[in-house]
Protein backbone atom coordinates (compact mmCIF):
# COMPACT_ATOMS: atom_id res chain seq x y z
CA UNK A 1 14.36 -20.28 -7.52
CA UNK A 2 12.05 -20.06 -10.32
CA UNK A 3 12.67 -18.61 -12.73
CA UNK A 4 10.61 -15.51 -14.63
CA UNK A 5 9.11 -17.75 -17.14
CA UNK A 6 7.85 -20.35 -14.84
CA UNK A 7 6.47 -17.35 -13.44
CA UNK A 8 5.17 -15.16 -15.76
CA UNK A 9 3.34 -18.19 -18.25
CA UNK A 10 1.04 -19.95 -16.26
CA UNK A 11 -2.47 -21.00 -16.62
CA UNK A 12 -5.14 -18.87 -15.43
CA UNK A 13 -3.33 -15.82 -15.03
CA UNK A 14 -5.64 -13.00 -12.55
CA UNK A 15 -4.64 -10.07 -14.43
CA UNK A 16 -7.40 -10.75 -16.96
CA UNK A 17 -9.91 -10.72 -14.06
CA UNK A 18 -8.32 -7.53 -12.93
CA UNK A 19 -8.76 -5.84 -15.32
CA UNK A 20 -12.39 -6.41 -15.58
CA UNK A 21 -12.81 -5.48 -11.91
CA UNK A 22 -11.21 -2.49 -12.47
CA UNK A 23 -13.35 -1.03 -15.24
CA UNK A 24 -16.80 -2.00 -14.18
CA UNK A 25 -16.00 -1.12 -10.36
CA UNK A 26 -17.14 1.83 -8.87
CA UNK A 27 -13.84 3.13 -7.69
CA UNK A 28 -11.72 5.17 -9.63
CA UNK A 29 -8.63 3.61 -10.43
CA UNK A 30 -5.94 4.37 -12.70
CA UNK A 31 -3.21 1.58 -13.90
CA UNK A 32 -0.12 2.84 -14.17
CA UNK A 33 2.34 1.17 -16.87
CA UNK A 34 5.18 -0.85 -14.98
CA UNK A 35 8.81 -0.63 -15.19
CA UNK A 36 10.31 -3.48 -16.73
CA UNK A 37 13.54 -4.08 -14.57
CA UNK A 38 11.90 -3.29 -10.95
CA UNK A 39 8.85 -5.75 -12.20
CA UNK A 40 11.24 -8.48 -12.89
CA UNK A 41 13.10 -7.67 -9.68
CA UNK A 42 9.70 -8.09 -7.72
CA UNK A 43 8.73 -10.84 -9.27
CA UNK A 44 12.15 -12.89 -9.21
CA UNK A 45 12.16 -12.10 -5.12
CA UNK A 46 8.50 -12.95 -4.43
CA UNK A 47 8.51 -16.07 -6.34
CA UNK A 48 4.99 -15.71 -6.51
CA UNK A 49 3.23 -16.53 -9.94
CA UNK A 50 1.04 -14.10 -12.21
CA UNK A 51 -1.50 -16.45 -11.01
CA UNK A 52 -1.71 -14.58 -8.41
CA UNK A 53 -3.19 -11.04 -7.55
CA UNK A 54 0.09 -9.95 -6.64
CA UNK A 55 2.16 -11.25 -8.98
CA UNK A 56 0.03 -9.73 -11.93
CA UNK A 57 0.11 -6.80 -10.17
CA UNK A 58 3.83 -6.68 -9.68
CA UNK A 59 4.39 -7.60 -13.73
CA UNK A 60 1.44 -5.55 -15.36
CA UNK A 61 1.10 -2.92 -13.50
CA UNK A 62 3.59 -0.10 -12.05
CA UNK A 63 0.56 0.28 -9.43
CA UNK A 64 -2.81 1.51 -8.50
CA UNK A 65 -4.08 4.87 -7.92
CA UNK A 66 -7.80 4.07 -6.23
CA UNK A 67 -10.27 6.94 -5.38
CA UNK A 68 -8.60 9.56 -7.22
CA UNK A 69 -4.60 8.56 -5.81
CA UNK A 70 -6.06 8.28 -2.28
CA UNK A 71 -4.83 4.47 -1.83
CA UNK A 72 -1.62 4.16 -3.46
CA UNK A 73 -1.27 -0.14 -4.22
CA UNK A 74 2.25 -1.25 -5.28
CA UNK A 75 3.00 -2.78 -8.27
CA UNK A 76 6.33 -3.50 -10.69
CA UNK A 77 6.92 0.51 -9.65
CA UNK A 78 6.10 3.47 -12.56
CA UNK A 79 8.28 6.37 -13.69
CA UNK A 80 4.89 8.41 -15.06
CA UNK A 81 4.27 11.65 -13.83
CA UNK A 82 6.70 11.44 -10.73
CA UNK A 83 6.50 7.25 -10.51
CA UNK A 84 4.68 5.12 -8.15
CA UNK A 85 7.87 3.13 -6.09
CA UNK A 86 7.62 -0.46 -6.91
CA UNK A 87 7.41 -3.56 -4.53
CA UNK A 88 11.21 -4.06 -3.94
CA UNK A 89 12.20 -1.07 -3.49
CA UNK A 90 9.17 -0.24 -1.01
CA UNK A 91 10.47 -3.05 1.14
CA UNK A 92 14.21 -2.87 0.43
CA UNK A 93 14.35 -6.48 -1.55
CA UNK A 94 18.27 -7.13 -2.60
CA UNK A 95 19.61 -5.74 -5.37
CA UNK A 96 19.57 -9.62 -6.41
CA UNK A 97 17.16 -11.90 -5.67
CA UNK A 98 17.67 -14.23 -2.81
CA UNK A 99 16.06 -17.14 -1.85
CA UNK A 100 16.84 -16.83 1.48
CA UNK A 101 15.52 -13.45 2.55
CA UNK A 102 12.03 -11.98 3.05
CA UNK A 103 10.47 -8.90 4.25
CA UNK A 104 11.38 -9.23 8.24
CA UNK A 105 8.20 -7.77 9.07
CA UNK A 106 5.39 -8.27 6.44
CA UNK A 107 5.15 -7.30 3.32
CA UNK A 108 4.17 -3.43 2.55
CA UNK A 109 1.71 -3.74 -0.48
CA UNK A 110 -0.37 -0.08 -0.23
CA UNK A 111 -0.30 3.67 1.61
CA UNK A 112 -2.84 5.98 1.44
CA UNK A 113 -2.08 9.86 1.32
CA UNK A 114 -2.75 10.78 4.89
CA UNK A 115 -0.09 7.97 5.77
CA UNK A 116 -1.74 4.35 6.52
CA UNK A 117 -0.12 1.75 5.38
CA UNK A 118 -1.48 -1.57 4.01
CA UNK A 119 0.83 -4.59 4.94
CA UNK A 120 0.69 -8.72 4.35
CA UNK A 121 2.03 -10.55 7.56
CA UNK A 122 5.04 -12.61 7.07
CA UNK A 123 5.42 -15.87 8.82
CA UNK A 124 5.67 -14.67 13.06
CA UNK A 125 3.21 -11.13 13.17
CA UNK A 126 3.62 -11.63 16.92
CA UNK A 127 6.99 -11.38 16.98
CA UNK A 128 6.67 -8.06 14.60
CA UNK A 129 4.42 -6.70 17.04
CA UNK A 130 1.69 -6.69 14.41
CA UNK A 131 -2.17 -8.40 15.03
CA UNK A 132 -3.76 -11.02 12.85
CA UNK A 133 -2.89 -14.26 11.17
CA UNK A 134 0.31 -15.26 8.56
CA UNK A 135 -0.49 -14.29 5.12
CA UNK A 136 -3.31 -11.84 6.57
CA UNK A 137 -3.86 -7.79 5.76
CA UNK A 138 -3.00 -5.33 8.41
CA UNK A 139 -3.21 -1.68 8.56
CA UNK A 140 -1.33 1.13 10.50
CA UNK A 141 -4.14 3.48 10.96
CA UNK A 142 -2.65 7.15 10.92
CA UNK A 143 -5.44 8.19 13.39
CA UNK A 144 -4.38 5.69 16.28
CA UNK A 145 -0.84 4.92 15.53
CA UNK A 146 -1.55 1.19 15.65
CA UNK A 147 -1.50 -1.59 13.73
CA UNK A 148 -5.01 -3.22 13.07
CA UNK A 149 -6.27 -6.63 11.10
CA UNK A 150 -8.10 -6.65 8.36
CA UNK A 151 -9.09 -10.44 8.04
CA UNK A 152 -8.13 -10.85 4.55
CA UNK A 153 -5.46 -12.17 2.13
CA UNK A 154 -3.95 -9.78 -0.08
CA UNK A 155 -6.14 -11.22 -3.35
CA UNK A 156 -9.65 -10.27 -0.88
CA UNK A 157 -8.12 -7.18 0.06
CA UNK A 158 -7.07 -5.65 -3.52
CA UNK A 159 -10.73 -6.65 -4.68
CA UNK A 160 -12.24 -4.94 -1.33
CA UNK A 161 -10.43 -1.93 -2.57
CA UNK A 162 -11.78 -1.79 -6.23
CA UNK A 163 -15.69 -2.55 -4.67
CA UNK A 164 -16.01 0.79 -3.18
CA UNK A 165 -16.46 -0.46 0.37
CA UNK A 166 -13.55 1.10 1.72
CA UNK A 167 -16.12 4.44 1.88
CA UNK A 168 -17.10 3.02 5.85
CA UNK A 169 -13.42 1.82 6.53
CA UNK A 170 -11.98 5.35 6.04
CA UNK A 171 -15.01 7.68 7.45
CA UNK A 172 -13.20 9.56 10.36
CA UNK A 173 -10.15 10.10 8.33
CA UNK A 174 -11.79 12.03 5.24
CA UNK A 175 -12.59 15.64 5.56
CA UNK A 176 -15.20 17.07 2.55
CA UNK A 177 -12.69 17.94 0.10
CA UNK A 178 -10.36 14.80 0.14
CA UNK A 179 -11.03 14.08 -2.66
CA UNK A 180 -10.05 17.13 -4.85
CA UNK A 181 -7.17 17.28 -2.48
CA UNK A 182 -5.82 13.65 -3.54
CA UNK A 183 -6.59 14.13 -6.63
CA UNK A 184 -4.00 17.37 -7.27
CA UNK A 185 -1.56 15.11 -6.07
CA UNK A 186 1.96 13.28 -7.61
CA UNK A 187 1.94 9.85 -6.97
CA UNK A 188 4.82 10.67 -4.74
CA UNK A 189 3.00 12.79 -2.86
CA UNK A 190 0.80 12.71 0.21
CA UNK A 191 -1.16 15.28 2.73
CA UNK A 192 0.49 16.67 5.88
CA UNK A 193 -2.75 17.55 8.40
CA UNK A 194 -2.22 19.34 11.21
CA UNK A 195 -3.06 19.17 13.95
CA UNK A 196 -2.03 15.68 13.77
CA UNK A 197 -4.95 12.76 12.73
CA UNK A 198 -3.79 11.16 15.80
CA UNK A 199 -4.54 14.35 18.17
CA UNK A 200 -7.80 15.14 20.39
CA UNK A 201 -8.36 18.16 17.61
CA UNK A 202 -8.48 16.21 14.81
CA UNK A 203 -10.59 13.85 15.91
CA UNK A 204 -13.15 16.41 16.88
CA UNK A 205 -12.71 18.67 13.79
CA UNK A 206 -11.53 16.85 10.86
CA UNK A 207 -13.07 19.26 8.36
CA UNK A 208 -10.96 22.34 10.26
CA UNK A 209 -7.51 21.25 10.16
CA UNK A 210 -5.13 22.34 8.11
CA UNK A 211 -3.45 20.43 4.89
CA UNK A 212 -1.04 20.62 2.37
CA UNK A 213 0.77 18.60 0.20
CA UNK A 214 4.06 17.06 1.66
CA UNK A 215 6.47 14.10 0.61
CA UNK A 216 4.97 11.04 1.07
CA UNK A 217 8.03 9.96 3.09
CA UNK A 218 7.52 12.76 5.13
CA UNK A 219 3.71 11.88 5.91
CA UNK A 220 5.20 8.05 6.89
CA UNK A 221 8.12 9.21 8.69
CA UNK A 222 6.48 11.73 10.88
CA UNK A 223 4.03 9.50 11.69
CA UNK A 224 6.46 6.61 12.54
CA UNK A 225 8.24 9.07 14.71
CA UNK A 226 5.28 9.43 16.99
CA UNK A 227 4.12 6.04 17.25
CA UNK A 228 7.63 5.41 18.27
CA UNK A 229 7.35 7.91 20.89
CA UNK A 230 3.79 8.01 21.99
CA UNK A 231 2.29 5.12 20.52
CA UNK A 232 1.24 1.61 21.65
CA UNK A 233 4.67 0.15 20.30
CA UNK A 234 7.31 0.59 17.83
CA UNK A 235 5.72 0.49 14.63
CA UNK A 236 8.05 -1.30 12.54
CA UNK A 237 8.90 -0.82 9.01
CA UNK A 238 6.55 0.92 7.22
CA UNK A 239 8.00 0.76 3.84
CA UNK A 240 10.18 3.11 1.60
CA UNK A 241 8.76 6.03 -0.70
């Protein structure tokens, strides 16, 4: 394995990039400062370099909040103002890095607060029951209970998110005050709607339901629960918060 040096000082590192993205983009996005340990943890298990999107991500940052905490993206992990869970421990990476293992599934890189979750393919998504190509972008859409491809790398994806474009990608699944209602919450929170996004009533009344702020592990975990029982298929691992 390499190790965090070989990592860390490289040539052409993207957080530089980032960072410009971030300010002149027309999403609001706020970087939250990363905790040491769990961003060396990440970053010794990934292997990946700061080169990268996510590697700088995983070492500079503790995370994203985009569009006022709506899209949660996972970084080193945060302790401010009720922390942001890092990469490894959002997809259970040993306590000690080994070569040898790797997120079974994909790896879970983002949620948002009504429970979709943002995931890189590993090696076989087939075989995880999950659509689209190795090293591709899929979401589990909270509305359908199903996993969906994005068509994009993880680099194309983060920078999709900091355009503003996700606006179209989420229309059905924002109501007219989602935004002061993200914004009021803790990073490790997320919004319980009811009846269900995935029910007959949401879908034809959004704007009527009924919200509050939950958990985020209880806006995952109920969801899971149901795709497991209703759904398509098993959803698979959809990360730890």
């Amino acid at each position: 394995m390499r190790d965090i040096d070989e990592l860390t000082c490289v040539d052409d590192p993207a957080w530089p990039e980032l960072q410009e993205m971030i300010a002149a983009g027309p999403a609001p996005v706020r970087v939250l400062p990363p905790a040491p340990e769990e961003a060396h943890r990440s970053l010794l298990q990934m292997q990946v370099t700061t080169r990268s999107t996510l590697g700088s991500l995983a070492w500079h940052t503790g995370g994203l909040l985009l569009d006022d905490g709506w899209v949660r993206v996972f970084g080193g992990g945060s302790s401010a103002d009720g922390g942001l869970p890092g990469l490894a421990r959002v997809n259970r990476f040993p306590s000690v890095p080994d070569p040898a293992w790797s997120p079974p599934a994909g790896l879970v890189v983002g949620h948002d607060v009504v429970g979709g979750v943002f995931a890189l393919n590993g090696g076989n998504p087939s075989a995880a029951g999950r659509p689209g190509a190795p090293g591709q972008m899929t979401y589990f859409a909270p509305d359908t209970l199903a996993w969906e491809a994005l068509d994009m790398g993880h680099s194309d994806w983060v920078l999709w998110m900091l355009s503003g474009r996700p606006d179209g990608f989420y229309e059905g699944l924002r109501w007219p005050t989602w935004r002061e209602e993200a914004a009021a919450l803790a990073p490790d929170q997320g919004i319980s709607v009811f009846p269900f996004l995935w029910s007959k009533e949401a879908h034809d009344d959004l704007a009527g339901t009924s919200r509050r702020p939950v958990p985020m592990r209880e806006v995952i975990g109920v969801a899971a629960d149901f795709a497991r029982r209703a759904g398509p298929l098993d959803p698979g691992f959809l990360g730890e918060v």
